[in-house]
Structure formats: structure tokens, C-alpha cells
PDB file of N, CA and C in Angstrom:
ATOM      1  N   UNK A   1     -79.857 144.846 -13.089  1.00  0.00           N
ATOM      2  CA  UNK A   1     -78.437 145.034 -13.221  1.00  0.00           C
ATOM      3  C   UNK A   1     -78.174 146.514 -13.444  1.00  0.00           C
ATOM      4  N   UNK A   2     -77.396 146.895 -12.913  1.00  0.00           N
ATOM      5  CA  UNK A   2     -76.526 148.304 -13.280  1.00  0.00           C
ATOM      6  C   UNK A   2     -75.776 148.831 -13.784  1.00  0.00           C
ATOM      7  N   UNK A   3     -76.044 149.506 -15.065  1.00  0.00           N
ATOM      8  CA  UNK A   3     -75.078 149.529 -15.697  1.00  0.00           C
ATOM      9  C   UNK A   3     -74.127 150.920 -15.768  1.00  0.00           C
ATOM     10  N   UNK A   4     -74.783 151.640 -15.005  1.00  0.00           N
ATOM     11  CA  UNK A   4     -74.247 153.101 -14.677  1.00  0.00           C
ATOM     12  C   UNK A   4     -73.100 153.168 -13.648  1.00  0.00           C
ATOM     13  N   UNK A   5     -73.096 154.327 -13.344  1.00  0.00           N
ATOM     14  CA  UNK A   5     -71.891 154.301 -12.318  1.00  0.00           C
ATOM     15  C   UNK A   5     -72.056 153.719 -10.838  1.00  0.00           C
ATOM     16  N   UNK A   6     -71.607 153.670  -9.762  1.00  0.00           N
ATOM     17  CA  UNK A   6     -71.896 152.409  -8.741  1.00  0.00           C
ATOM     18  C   UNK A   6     -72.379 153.957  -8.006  1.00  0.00           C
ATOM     19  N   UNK A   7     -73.334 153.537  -7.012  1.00  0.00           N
ATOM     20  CA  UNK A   7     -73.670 154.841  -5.885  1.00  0.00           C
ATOM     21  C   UNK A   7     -72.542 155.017  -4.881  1.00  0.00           C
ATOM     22  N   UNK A   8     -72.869 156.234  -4.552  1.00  0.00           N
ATOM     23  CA  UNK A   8     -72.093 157.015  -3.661  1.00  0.00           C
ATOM     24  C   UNK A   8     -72.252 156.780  -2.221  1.00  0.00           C
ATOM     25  N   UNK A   9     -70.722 156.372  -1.822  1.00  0.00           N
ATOM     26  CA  UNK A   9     -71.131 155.866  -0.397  1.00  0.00           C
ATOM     27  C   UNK A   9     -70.364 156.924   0.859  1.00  0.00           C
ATOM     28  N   UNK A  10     -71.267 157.239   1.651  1.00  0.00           N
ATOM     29  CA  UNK A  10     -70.899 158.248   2.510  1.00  0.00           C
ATOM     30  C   UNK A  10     -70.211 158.050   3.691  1.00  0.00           C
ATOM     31  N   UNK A  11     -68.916 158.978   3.680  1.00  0.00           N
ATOM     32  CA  UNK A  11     -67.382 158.624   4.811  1.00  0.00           C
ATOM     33  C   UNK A  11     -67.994 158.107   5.951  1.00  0.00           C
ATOM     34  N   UNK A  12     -67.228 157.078   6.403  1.00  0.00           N
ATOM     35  CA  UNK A  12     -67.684 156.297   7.717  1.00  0.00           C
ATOM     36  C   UNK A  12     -67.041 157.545   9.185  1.00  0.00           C
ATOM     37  N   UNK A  13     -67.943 158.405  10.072  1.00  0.00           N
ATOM     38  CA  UNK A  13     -67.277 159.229  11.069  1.00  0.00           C
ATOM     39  C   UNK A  13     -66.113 158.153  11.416  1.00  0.00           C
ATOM     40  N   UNK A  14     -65.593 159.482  12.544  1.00  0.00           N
ATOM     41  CA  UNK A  14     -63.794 158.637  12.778  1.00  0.00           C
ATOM     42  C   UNK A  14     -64.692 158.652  14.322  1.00  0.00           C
ATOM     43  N   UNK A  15     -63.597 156.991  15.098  1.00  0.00           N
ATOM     44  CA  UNK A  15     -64.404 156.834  15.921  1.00  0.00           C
ATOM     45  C   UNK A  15     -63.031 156.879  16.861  1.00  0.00           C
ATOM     46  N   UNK A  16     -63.731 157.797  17.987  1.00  0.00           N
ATOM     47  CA  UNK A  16     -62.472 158.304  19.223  1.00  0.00           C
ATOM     48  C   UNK A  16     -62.496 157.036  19.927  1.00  0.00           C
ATOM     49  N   UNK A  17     -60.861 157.007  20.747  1.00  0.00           N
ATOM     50  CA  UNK A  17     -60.097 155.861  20.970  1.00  0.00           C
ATOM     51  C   UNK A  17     -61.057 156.027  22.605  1.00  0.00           C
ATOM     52  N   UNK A  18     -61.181 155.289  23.912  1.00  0.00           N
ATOM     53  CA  UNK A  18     -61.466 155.394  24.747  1.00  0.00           C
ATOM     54  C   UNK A  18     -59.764 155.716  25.753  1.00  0.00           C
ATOM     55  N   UNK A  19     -60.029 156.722  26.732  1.00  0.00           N
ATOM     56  CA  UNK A  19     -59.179 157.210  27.897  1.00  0.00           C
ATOM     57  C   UNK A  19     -58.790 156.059  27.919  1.00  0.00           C
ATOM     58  N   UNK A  20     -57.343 155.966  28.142  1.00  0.00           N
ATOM     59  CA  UNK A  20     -56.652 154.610  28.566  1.00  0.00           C
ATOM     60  C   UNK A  20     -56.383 154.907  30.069  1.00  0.00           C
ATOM     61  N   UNK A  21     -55.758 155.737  30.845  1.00  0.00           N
ATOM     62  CA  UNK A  21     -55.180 156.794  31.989  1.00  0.00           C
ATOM     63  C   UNK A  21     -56.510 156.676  32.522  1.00  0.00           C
ATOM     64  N   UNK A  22     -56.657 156.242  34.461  1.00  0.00           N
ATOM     65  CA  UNK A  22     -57.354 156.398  35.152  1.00  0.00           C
ATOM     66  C   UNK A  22     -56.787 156.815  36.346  1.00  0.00           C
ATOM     67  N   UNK A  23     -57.237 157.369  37.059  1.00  0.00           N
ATOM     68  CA  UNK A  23     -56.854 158.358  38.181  1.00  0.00           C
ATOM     69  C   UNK A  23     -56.434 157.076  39.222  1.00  0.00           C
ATOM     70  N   UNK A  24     -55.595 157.570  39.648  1.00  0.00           N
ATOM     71  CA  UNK A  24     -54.892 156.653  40.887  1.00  0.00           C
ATOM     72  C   UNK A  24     -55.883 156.244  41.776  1.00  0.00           C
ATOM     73  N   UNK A  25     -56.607 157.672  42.763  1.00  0.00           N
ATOM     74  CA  UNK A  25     -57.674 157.662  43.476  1.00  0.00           C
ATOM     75  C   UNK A  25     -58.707 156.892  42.824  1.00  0.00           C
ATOM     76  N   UNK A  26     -59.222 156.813  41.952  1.00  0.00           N
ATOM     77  CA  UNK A  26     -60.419 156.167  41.269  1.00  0.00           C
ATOM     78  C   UNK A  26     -59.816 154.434  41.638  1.00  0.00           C
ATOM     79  N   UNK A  27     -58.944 154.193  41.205  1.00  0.00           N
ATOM     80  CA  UNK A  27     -58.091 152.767  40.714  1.00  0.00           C
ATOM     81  C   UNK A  27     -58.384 152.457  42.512  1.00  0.00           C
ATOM     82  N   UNK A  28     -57.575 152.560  43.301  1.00  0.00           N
ATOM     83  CA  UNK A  28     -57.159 152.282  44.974  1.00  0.00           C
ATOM     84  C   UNK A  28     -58.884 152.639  45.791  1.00  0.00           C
ATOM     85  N   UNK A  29     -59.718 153.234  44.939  1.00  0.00           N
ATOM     86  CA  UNK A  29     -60.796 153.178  45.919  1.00  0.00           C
ATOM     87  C   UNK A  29     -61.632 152.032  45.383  1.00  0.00           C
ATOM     88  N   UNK A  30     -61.613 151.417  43.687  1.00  0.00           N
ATOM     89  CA  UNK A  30     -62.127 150.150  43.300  1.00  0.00           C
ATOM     90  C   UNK A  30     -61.206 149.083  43.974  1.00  0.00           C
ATOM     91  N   UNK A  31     -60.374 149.067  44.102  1.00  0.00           N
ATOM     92  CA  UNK A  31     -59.615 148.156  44.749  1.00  0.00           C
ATOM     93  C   UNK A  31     -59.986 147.740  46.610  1.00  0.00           C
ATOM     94  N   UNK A  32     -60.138 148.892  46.722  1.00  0.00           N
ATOM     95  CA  UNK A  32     -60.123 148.676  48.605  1.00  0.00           C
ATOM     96  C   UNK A  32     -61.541 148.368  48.608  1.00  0.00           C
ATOM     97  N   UNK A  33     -62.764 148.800  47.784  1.00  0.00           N
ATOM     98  CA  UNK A  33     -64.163 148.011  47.378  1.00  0.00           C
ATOM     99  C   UNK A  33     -64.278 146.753  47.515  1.00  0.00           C
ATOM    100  N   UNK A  34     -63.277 146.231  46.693  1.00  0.00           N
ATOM    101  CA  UNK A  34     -63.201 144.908  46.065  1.00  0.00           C
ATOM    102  C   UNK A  34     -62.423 144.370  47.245  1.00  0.00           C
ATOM    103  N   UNK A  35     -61.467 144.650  47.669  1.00  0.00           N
ATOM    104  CA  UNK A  35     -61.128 144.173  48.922  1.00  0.00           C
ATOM    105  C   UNK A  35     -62.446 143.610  50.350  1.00  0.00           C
ATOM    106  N   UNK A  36     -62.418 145.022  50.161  1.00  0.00           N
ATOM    107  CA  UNK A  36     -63.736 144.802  51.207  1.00  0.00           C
ATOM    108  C   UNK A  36     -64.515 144.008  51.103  1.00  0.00           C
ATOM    109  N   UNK A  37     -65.318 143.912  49.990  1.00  0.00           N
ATOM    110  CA  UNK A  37     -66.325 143.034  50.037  1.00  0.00           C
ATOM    111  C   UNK A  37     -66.121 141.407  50.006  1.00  0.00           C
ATOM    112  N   UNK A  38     -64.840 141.364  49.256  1.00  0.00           N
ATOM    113  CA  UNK A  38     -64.386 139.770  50.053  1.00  0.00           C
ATOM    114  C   UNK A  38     -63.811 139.836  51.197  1.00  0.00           C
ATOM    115  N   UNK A  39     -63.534 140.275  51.938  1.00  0.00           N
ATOM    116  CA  UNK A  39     -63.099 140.124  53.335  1.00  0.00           C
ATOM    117  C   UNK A  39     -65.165 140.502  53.949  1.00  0.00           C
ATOM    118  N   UNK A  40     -66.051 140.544  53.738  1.00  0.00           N
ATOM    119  CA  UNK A  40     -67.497 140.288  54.525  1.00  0.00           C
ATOM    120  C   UNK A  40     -67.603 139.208  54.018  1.00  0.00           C
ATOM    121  N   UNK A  41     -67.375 138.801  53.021  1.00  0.00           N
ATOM    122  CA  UNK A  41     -68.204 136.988  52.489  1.00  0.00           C
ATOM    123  C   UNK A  41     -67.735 136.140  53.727  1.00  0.00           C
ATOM    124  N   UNK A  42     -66.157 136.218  53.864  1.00  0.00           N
ATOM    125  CA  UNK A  42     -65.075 135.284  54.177  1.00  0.00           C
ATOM    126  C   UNK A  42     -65.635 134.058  53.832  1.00  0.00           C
ATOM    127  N   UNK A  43     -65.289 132.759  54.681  1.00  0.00           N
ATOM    128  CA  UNK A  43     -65.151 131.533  54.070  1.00  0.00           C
ATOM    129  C   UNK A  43     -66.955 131.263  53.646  1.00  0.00           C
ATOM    130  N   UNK A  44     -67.468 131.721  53.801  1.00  0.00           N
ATOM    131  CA  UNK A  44     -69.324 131.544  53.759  1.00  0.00           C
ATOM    132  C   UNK A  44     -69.096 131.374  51.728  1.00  0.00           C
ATOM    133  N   UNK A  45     -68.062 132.499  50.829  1.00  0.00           N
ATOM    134  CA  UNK A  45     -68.233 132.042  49.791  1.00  0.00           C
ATOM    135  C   UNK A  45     -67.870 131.255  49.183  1.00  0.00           C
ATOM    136  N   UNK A  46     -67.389 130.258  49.498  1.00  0.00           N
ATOM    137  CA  UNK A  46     -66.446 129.357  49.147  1.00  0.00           C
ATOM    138  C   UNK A  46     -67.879 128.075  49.968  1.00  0.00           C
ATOM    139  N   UNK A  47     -68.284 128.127  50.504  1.00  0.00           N
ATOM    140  CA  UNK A  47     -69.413 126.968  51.076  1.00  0.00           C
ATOM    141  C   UNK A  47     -70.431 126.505  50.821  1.00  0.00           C
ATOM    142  N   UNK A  48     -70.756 125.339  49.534  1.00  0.00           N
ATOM    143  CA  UNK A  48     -71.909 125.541  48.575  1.00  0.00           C
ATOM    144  C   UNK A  48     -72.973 124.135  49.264  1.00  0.00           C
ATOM    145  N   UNK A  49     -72.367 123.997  50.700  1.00  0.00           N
ATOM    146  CA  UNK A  49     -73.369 123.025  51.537  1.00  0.00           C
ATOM    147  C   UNK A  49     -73.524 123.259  52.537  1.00  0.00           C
ATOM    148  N   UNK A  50     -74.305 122.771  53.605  1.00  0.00           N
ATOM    149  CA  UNK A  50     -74.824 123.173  55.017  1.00  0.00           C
ATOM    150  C   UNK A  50     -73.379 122.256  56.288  1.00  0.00           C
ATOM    151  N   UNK A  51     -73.778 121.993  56.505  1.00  0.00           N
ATOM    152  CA  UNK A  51     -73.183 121.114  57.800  1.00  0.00           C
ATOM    153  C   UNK A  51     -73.325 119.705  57.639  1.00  0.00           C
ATOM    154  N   UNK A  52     -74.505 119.908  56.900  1.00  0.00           N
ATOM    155  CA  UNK A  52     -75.096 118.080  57.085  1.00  0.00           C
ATOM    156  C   UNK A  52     -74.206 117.648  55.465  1.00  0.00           C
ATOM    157  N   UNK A  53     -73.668 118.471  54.817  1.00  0.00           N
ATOM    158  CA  UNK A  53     -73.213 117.813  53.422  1.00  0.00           C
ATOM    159  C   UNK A  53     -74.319 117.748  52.443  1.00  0.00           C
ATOM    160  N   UNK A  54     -74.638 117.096  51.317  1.00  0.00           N
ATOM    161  CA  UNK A  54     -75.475 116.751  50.430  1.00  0.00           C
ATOM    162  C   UNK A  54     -76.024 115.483  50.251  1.00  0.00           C
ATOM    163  N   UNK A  55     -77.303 115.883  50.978  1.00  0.00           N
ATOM    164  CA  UNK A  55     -78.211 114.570  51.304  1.00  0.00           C
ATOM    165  C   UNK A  55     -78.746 114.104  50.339  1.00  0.00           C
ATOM    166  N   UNK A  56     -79.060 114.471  49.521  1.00  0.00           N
ATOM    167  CA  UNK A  56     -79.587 114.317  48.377  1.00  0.00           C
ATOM    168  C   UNK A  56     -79.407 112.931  47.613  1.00  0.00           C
ATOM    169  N   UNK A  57     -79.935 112.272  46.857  1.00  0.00           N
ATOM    170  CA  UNK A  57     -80.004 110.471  46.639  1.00  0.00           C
ATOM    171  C   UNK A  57     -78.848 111.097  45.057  1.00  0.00           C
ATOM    172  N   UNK A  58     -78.529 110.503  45.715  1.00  0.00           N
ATOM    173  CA  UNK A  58     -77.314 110.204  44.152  1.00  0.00           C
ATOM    174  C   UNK A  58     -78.189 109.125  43.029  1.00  0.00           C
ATOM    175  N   UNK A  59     -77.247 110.233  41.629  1.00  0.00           N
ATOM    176  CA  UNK A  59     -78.445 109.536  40.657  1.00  0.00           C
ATOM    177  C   UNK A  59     -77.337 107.986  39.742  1.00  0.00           C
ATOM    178  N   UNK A  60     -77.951 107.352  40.338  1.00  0.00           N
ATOM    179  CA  UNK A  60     -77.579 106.042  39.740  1.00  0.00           C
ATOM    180  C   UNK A  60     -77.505 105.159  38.830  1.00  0.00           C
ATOM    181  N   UNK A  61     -78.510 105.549  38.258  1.00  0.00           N
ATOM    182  CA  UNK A  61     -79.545 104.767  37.164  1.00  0.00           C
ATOM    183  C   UNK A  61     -78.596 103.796  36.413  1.00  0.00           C
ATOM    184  N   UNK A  62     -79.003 103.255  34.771  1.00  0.00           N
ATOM    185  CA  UNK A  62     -77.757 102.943  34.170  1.00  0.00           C
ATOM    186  C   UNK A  62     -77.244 102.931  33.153  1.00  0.00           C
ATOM    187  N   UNK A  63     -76.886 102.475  32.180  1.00  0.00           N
ATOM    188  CA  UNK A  63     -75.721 103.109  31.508  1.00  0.00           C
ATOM    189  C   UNK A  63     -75.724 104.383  30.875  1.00  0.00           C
ATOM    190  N   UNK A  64     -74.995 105.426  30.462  1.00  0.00           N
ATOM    191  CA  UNK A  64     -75.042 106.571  29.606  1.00  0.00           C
ATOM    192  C   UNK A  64     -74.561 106.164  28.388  1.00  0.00           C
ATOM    193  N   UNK A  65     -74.601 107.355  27.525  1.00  0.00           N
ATOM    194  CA  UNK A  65     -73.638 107.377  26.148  1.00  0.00           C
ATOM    195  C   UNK A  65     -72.296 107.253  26.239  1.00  0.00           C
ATOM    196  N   UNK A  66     -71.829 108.037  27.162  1.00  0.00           N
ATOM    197  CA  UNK A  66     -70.709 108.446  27.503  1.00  0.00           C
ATOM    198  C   UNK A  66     -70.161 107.327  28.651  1.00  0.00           C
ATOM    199  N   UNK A  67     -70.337 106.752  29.338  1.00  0.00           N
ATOM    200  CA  UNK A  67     -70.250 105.879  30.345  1.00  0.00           C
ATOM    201  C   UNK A  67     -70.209 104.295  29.931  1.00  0.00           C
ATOM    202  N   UNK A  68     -70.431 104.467  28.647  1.00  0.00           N
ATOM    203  CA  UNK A  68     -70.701 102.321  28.412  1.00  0.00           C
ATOM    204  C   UNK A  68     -69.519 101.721  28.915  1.00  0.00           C
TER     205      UNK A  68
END
């Protein structure tokens, strides 16, 4: 236990705010990026099967927790 005076605690630095203001040019060239690169996916990203659909055996089994 302590019965003296409490220790000395040293000033926390001051912490700078981050640039809010980004350059127009910077902004319109991430943008036309981002443009771009979804206009190469086109519909291919949006397509999470082949042609044939999902052949795959559906799981059937039986009852769950959630399902009684």
C-alpha cells in the first residue's frame, strides 16, 4: 500500500486530426478506377455458377435443431 504521494504521470502528446480536404484530381481518378474495373468484370461478377447450374446432391438428411 502507498502511503505517500501518488506518482507522476507524464502529459499524453496531442494527437493531429487527419486532412479531411482531398484533391478533386485524386477523388475523379479513384472514381474512374473504380468505374473501370467494374465495367471489365461485367455480368461474369454477379455469376457464382457455370451453365450447367449446381449439380451438386443437395443435403437432405434429417431433422435439425432449428428445423423440428
Amino acid at each position: 500500500m502507498c502511503v505517500g504521494s501518488s506518482p507522476s504521470v507524464p502529459a499524453a502528446p496531442e494527437i493531429q486530426a487527419a486532412p479531411q480536404e482531398q484533391d478533386q484530381a485524386v477523388v475523379d481518378a479513384r472514381d474512374e478506377e473504380t468505374r473501370r474495373r467494374r465495367a471489365a468484370n461485367g455480368r461474369a461478377s454477379t455469376l457464382l455458377t457455370g451453365a450447367q447450374g449446381d449439380t451438386s446432391a443437395a443435403n437432405t438428411s434429417g431433422k435439425t435443431l432449428l428445423g423440428q
